[in-house]
Protein backbone atom coordinates (compact mmCIF):
# COMPACT_ATOMS: atom_id res chain seq x y z
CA UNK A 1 18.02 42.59 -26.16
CA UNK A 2 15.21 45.11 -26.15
CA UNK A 3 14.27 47.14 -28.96
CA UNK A 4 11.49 49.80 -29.66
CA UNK A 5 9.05 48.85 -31.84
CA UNK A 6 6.74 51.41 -33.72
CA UNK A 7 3.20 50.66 -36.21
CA UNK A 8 2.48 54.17 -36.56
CA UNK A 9 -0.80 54.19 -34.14
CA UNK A 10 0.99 51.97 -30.91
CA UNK A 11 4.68 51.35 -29.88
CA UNK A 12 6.12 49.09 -27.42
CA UNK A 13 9.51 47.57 -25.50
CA UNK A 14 9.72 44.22 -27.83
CA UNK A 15 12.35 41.43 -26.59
CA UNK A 16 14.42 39.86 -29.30
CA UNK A 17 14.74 36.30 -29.56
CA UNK A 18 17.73 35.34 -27.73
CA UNK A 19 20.11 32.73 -29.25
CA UNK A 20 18.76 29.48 -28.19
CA UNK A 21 15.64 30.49 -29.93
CA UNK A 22 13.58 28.50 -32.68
CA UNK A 23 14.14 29.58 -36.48
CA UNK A 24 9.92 29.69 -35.66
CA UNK A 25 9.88 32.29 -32.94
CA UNK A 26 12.54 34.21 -34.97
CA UNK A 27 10.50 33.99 -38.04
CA UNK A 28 7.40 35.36 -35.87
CA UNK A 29 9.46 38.15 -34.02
CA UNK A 30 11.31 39.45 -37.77
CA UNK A 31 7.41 39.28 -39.31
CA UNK A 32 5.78 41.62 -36.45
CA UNK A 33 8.78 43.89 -36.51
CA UNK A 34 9.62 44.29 -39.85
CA UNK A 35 5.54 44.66 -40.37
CA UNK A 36 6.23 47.16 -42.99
CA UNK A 37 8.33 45.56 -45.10
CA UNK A 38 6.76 42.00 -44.89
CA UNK A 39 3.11 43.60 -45.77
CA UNK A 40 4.79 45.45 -48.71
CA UNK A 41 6.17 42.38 -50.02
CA UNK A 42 3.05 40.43 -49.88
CA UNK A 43 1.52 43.36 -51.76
CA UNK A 44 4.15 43.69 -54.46
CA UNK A 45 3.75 39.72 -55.00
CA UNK A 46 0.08 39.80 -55.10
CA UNK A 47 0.14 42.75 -57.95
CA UNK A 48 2.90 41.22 -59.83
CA UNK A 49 1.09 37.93 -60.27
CA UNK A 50 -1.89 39.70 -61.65
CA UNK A 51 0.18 41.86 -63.94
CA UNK A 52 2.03 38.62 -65.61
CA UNK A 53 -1.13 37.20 -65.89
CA UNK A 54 -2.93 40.53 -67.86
CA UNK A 55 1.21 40.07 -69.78
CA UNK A 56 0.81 36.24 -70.33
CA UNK A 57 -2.66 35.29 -69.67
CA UNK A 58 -4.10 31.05 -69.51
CA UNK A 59 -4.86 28.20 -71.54
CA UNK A 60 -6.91 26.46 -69.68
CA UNK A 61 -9.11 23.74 -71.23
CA UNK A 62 -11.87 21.40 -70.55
CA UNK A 63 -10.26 17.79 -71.43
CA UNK A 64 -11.55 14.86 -69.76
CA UNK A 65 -10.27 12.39 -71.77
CA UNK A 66 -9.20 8.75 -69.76
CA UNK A 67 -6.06 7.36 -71.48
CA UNK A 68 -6.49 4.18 -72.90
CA UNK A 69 -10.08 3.55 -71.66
CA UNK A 70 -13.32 2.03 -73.08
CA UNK A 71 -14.80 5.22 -72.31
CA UNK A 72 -12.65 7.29 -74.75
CA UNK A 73 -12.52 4.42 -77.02
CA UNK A 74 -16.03 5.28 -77.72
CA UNK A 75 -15.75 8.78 -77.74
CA UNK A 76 -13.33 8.28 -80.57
CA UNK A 77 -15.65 6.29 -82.46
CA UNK A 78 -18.65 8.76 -81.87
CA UNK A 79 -16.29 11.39 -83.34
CA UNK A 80 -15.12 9.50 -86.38
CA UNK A 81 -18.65 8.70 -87.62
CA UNK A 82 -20.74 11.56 -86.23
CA UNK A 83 -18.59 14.66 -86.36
CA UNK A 84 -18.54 16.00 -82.60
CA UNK A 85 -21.65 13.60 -81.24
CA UNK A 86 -19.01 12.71 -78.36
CA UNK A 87 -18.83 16.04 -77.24
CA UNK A 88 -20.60 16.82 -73.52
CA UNK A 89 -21.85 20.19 -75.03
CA UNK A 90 -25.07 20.34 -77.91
CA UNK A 91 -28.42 22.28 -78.45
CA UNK A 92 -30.53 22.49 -81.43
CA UNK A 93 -32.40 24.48 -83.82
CA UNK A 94 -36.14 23.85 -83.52
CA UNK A 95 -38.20 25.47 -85.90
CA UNK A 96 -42.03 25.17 -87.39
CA UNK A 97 -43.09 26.05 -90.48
CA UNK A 98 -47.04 26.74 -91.37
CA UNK A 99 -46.16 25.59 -95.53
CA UNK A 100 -44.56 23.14 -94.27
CA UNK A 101 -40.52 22.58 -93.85
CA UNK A 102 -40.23 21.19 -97.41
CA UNK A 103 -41.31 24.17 -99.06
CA UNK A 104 -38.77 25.39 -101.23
CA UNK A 105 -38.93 29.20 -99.90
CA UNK A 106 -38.60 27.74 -96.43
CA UNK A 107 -35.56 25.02 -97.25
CA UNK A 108 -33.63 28.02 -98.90
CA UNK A 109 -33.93 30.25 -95.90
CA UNK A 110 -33.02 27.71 -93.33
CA UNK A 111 -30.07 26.15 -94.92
CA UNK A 112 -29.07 29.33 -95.34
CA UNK A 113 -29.11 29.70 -91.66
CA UNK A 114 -28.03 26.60 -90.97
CA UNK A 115 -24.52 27.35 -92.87
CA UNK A 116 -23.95 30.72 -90.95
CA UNK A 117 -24.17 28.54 -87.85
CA UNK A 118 -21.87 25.64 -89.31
CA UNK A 119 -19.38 28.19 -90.03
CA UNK A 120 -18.07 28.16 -86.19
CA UNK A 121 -15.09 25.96 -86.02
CA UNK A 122 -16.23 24.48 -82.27
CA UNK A 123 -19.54 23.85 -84.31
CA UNK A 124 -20.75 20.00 -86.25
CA UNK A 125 -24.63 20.73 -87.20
CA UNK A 126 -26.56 18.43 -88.95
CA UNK A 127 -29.58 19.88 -90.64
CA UNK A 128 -32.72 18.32 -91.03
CA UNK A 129 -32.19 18.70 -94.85
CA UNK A 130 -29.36 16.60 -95.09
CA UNK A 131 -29.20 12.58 -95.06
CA UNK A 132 -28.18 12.05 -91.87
CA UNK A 133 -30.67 14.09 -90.93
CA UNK A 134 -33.15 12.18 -92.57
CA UNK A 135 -31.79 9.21 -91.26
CA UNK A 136 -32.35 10.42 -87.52
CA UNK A 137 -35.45 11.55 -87.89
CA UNK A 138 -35.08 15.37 -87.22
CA UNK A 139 -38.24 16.16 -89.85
CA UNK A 140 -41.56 15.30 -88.07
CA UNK A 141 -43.48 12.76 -89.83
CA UNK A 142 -46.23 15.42 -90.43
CA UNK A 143 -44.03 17.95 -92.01
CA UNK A 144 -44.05 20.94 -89.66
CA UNK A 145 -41.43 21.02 -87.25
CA UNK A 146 -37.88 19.78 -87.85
CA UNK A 147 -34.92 20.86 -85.91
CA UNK A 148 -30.74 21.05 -86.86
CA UNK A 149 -28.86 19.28 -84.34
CA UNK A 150 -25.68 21.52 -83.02
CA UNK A 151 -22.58 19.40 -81.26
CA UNK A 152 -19.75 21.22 -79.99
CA UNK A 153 -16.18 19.76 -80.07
CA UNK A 154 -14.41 18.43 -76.78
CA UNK A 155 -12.18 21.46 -76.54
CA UNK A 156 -15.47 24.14 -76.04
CA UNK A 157 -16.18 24.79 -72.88
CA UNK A 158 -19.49 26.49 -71.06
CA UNK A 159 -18.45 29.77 -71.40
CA UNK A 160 -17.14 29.75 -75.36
CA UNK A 161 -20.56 27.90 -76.14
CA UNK A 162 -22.69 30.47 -74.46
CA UNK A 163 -21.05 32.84 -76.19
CA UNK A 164 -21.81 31.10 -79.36
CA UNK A 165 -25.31 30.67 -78.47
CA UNK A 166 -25.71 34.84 -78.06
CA UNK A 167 -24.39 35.05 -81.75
CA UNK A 168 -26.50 32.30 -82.82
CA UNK A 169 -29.46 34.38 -81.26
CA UNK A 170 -28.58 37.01 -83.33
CA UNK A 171 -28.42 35.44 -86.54
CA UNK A 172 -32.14 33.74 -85.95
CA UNK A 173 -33.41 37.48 -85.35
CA UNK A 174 -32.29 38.64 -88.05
CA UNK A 175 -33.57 35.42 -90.27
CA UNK A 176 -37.93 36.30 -91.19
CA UNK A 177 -39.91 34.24 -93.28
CA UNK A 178 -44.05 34.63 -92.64
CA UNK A 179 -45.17 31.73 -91.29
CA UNK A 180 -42.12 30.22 -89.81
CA UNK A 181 -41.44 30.09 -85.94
CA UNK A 182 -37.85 29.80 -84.52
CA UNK A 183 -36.88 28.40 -81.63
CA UNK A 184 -33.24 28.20 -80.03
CA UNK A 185 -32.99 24.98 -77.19
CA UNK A 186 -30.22 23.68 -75.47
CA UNK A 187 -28.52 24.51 -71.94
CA UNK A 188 -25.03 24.54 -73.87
CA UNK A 189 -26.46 27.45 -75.88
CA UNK A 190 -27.99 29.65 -72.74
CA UNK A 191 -26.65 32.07 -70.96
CA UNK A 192 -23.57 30.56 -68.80
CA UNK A 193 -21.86 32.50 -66.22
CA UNK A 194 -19.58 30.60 -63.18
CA UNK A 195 -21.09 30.40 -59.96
CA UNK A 196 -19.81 32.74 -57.26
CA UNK A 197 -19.78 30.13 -54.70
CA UNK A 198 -16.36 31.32 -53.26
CA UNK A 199 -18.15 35.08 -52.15
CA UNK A 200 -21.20 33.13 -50.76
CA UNK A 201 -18.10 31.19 -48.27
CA UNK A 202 -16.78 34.05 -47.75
CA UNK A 203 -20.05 35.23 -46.13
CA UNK A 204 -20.76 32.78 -43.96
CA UNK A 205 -17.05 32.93 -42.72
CA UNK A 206 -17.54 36.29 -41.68
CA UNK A 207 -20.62 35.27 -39.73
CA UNK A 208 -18.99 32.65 -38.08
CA UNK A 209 -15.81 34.42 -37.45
CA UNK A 210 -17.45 37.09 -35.43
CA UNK A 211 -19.41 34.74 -33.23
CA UNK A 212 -16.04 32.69 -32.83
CA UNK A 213 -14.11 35.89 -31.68
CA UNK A 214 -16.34 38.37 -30.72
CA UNK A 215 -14.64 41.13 -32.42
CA UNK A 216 -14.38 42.27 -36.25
CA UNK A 217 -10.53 43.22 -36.34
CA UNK A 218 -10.05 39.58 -35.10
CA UNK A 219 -11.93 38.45 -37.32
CA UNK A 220 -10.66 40.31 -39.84
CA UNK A 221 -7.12 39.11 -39.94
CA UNK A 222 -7.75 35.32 -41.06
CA UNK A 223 -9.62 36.82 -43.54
CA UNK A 224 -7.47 38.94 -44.65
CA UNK A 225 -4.84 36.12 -45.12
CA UNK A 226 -6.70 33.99 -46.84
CA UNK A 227 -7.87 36.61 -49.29
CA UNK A 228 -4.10 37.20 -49.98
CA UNK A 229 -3.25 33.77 -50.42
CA UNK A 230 -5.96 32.49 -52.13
CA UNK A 231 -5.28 35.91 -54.67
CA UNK A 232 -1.68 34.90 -55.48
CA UNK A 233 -2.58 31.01 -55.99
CA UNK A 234 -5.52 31.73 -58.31
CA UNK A 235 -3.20 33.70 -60.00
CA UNK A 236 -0.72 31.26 -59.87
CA UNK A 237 -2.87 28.36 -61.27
CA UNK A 238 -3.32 30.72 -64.31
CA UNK A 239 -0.02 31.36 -65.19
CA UNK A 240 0.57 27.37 -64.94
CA UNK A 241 -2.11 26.86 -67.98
CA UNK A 242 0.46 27.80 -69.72
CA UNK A 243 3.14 24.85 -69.42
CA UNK A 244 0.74 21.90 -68.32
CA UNK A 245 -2.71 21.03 -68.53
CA UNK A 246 -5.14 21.92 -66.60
CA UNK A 247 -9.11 22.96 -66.25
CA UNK A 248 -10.60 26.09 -66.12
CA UNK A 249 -12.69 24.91 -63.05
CA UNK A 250 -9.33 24.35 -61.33
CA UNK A 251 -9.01 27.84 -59.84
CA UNK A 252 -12.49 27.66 -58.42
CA UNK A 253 -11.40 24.95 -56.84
CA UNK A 254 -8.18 26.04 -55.30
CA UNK A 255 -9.59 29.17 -54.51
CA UNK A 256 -12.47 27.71 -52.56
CA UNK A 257 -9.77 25.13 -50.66
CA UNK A 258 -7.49 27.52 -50.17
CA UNK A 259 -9.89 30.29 -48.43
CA UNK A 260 -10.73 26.98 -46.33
CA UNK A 261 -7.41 26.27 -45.40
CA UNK A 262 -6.50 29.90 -45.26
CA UNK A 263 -8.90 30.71 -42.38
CA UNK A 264 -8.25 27.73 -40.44
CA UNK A 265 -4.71 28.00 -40.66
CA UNK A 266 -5.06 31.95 -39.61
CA UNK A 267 -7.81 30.85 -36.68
CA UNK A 268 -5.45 28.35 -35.17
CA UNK A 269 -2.38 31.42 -34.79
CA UNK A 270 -4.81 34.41 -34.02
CA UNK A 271 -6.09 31.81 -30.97
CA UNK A 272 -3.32 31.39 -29.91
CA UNK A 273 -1.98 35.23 -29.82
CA UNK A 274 -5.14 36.23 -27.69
CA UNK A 275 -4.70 33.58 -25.25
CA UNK A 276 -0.88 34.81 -24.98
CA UNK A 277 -2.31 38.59 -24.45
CA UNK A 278 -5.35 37.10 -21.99
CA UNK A 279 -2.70 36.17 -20.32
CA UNK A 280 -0.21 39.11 -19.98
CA UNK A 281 1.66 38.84 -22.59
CA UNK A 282 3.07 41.73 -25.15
CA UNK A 283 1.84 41.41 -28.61
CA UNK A 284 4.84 41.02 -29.99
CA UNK A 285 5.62 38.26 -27.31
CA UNK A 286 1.98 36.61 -27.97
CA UNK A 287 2.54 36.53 -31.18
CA UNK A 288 6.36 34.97 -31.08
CA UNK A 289 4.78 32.08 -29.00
CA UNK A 290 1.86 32.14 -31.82
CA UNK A 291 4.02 31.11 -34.49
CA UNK A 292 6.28 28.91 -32.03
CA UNK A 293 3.53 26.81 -31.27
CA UNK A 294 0.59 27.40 -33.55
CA UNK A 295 2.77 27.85 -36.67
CA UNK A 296 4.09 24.36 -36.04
CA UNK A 297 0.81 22.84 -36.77
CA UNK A 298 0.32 25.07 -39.37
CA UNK A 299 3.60 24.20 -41.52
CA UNK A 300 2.56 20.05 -40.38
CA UNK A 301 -0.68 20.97 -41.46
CA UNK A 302 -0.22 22.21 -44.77
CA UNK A 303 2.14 20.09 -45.71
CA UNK A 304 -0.01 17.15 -45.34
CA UNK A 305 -2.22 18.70 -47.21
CA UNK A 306 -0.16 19.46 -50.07
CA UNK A 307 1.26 15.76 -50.42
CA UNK A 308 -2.04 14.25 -50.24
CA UNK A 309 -3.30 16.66 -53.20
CA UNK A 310 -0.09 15.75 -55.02
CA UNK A 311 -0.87 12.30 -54.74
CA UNK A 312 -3.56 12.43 -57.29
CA UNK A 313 -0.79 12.12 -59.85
CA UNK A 314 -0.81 8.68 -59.74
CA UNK A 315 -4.02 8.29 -61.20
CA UNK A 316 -2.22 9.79 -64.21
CA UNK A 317 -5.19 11.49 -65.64
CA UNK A 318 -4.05 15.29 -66.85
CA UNK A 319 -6.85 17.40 -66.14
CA UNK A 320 -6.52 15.41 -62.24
CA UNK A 321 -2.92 16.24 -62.06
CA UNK A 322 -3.94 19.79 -63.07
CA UNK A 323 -6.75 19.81 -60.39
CA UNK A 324 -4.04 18.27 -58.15
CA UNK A 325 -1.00 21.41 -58.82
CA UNK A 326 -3.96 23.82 -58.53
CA UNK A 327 -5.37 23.08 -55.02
CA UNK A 328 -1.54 22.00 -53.91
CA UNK A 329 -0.02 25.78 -55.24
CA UNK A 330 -3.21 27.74 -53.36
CA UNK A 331 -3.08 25.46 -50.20
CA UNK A 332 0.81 25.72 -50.46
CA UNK A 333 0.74 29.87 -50.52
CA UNK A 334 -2.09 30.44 -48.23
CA UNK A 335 0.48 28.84 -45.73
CA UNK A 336 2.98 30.78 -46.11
CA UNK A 337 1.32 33.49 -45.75
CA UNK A 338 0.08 32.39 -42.43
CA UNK A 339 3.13 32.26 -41.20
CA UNK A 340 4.92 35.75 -42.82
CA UNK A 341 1.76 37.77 -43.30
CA UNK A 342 -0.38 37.03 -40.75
CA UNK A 343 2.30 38.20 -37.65
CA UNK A 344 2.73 41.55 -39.65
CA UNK A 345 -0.88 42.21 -39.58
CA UNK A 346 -0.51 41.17 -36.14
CA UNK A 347 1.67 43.58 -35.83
CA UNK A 348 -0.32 46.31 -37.14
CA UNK A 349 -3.27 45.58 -34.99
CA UNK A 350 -1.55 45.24 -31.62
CA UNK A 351 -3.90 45.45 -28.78
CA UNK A 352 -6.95 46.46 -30.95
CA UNK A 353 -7.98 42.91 -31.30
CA UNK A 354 -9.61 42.99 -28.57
CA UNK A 355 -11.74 45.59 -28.93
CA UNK A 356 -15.39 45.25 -30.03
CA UNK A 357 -17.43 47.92 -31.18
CA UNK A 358 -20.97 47.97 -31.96
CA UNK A 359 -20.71 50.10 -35.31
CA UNK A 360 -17.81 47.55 -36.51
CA UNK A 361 -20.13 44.21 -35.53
CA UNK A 362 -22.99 46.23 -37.82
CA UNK A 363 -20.50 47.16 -40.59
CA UNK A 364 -19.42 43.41 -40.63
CA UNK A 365 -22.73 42.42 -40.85
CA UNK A 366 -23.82 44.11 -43.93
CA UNK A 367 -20.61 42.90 -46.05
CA UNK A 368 -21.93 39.34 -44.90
CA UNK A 369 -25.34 40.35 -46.45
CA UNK A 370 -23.29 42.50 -49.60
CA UNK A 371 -21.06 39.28 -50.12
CA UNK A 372 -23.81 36.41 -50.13
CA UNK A 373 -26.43 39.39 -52.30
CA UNK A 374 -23.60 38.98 -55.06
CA UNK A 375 -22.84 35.67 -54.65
CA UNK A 376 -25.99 34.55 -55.08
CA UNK A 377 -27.34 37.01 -57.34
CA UNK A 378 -29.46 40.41 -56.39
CA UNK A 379 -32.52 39.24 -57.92
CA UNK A 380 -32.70 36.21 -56.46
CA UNK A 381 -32.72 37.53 -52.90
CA UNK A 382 -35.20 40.03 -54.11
CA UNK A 383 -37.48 37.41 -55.82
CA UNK A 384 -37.10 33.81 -56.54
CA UNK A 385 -38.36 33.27 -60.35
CA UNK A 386 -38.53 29.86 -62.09
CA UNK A 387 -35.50 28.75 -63.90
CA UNK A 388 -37.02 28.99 -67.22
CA UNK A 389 -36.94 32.94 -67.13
CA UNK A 390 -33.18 32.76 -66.69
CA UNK A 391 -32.68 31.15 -69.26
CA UNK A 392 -32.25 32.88 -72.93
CA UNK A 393 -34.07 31.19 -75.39
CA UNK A 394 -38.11 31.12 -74.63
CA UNK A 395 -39.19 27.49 -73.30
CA UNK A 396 -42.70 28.28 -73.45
CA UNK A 397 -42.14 28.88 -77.16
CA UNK A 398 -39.69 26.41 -77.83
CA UNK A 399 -42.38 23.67 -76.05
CA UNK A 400 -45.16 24.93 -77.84
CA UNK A 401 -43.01 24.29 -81.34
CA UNK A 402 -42.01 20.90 -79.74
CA UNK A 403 -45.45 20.18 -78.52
CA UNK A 404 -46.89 19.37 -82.26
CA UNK A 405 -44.40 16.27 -82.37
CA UNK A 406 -45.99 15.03 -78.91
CA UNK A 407 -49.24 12.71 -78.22
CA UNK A 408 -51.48 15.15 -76.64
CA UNK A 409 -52.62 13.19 -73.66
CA UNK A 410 -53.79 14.75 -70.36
CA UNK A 411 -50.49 14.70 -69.40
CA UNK A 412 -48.09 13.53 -71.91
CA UNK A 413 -44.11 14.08 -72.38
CA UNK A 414 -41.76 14.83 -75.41
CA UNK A 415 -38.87 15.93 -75.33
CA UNK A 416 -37.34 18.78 -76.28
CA UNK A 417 -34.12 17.98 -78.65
CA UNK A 418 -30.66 19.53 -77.50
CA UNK A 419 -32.09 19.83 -73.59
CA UNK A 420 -29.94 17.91 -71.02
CA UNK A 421 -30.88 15.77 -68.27
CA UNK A 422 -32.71 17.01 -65.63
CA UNK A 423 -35.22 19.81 -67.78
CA UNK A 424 -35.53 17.48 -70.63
CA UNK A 425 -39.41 17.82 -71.50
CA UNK A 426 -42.42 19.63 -71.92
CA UNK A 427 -45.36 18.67 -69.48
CA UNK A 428 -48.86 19.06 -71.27
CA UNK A 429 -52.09 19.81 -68.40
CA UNK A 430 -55.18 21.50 -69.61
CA UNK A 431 -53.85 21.92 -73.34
CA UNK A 432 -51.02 24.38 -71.32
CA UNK A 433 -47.30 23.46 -72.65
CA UNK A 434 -44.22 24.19 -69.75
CA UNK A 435 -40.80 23.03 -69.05
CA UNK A 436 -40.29 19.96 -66.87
């Protein structure tokens, strides 16, 4: 049967799937034609996750622990005798004094700081002043410098102890005494924010897409897909914080599989329609033999992918399982809407995606540029600058307070308490103090 089908900008004669037909080239023939409707569900979906998450929103944590393990075993025993010393997260609270850090002026002002800063529940400090402090040997022997060690507990992540850190900062500004020096070190208390690594993908997919197709509306529709997909299972993942554990990385994750997946899965049926149109066919027609035959592989793909995520549940570790539902939900919904979405933007394209224009290739190109500027960071494309001046608290300053503990040598080391591995010490050449 023959029926007249309309997008607004192009209509055509479209063929219904007769009877003997596969529930795959009906699926593709109901998505192009009922374009409308199947783009307007997608939409309502993708808005109505994101409003039950602003209704609901996570609770997502950071747990790592290993059920019954030597590992945690330990941890348990670092927490029972040292507060939160098993905790992946600590800085410190460096600080020189010229009176020396046993002057009574300068012990009164620091404890006093010290117990505005032990006053956050994620928050064990030791002071310097106290006996385990003594014991660990955070006065130097010559009476200047001493630092507070700061451990955060095993439910604080990056973001909650930056944010700590900033209020820390505050509370050291606002702390004077002549002839003391403070110093805030640590990466747990600088300035955190989470990578943007899924924008800088997205980039180079664009890129690649248009040299793979040759034309920006082509390129535009896996895209597009994966965008929607990867939108809903983000949002997704969120809501299922909620009712089982699992780690606020996991979204970055899924979304970063799932815009994988999502393009692929998208490239394989947008091939497939242009070779059907290369080679006379309608676009509704092209794209019924799409799904038919490309949307096969899709479903077989996806699929496998989603059992082989799932199978991480044996290791029977909850933030793995959580990793594990996350990738499986995004991978799971970027499918579908390969196979429902991606035939209704079909639809709404028709012919076009064919056509190549110069202006579109050069609008393309600068959201590649916009999308890996962001990702990356404007100032960083503008100017690469050391590390150090990203971070918050001063290193030059913070070395040259932790420089009076160290053997001045040509080139000696000490290291900087609270720092983690990979930055942890101060390189001394020509009497000049830096971060290493």
């Amino acid at each position: 049967m023959n029926k007249l089908s309309n997008s607004g900008e192009h209509s055509e004669i479209v063929t219904m799937p007769g009877p003997n037909a596969s529930v795959w080239a009906r699926l593709g023939s109901f998505a192009f034609r009922r374009r409308r409707a199947v783009l307007l569900a997608w939409i309502v979906v993708f808005l109505g996750t994101f409003v039950a998450v602003g209704a609901i929103g996570s609770s997502s944590e950071s747990s790592f622990e290993s059920p019954d393990s030597d590992s945690l075993a330990g941890f348990e025993i670092l927490k029972d005798n040292f507060g939160a010393g098993g905790s992946f997260l600590s800085g410190s609270i460096v600080f020189e004094a010229e009176q020396g850090v046993g002057d009574a002026e300068v012990k009164s002002t620091m404890s006093g700081l010290f117990d505005e800063i032990a006053a956050f529940e994620e928050i064990t400090l030791t002071s310097p002043y106290s006996s385990i402090g003594e014991q660990r040997g955070l006065v130097a022997p010559d009476g200047w410098i001493a630092y507070a060690s700061i451990d955060f507990d095993e439910n604080t992540d990056e973001v909650r102890a930056s944010e700590i850190g900033r209020e820390i900062d505050v509370l050291v500004e606002v702390t004077e005494l002549d002839g003391v020096n403070i110093e805030i070190g640590g990466a747990a208390l600088a300035e955190f924010e989470p990578p943007e690594s899924e924008l800088i993908g997205l980039a180079f997919a664009v890129v690649i897409l248009i040299l793979a197709f040759g034309s920006v509306l082509a390129m535009g529709l896996p895209i597009g897909v994966a965008l929607f997909g990867v939108g809903i299972g983000v949002g997704t993942i969120t809501l299922l914080t909620n009712v089982m554990s699992i780690p606020d990385f996991a979204t970055t994750l899924g979304a970063m599989i799932g815009l994988g997946v999502g393009i692929d899965y998208a490239l394989f049926i947008v091939t497939r329609y242009r070779e059907g149109t290369r080679a006379g066919m309608s676009p509704h027609d092209a794209t019924v033999r799409a799904i038919d035959t490309a949307g096969r592989a899709v479903l077989f793909a996806g699929l496998t992918v989603v059992i082989s995520l799932l199978g991480m549940f044996v290791m029977q570790l909850a933030f793995i399982n959580g990793l594990a539902t996350g990738a499986a939900v995004t991978v799971a919904i970027t499918m579908v809407a390969s196979l429902t979405l991606l035939p209704a933007l079909i639809g709404f394209a028709g012919p076009r995606v064919e056509v190549t224009r110069w202006r579109g290739l050069i609008m393309a190109g600068f959201v590649a540029v916009a999308l890996l500027a962001v990702g990356l960071g404007f100032l960083l494309l503008l100017l690469p600058s050391p590390p150090c001046r990203w971070q918050r608290w001063s290193c030059r300053s913070l070395c040259r307070v932790s420089a009076r503990n160290c053997h001045r040598g040509p080139r000696s080391r000490c290291a900087i308490p609270g720092r983690t591995a990979g930055a942890t010490s101060c390189s001394a050449t020509r009497g000049r103090w830096q971060l290493v």
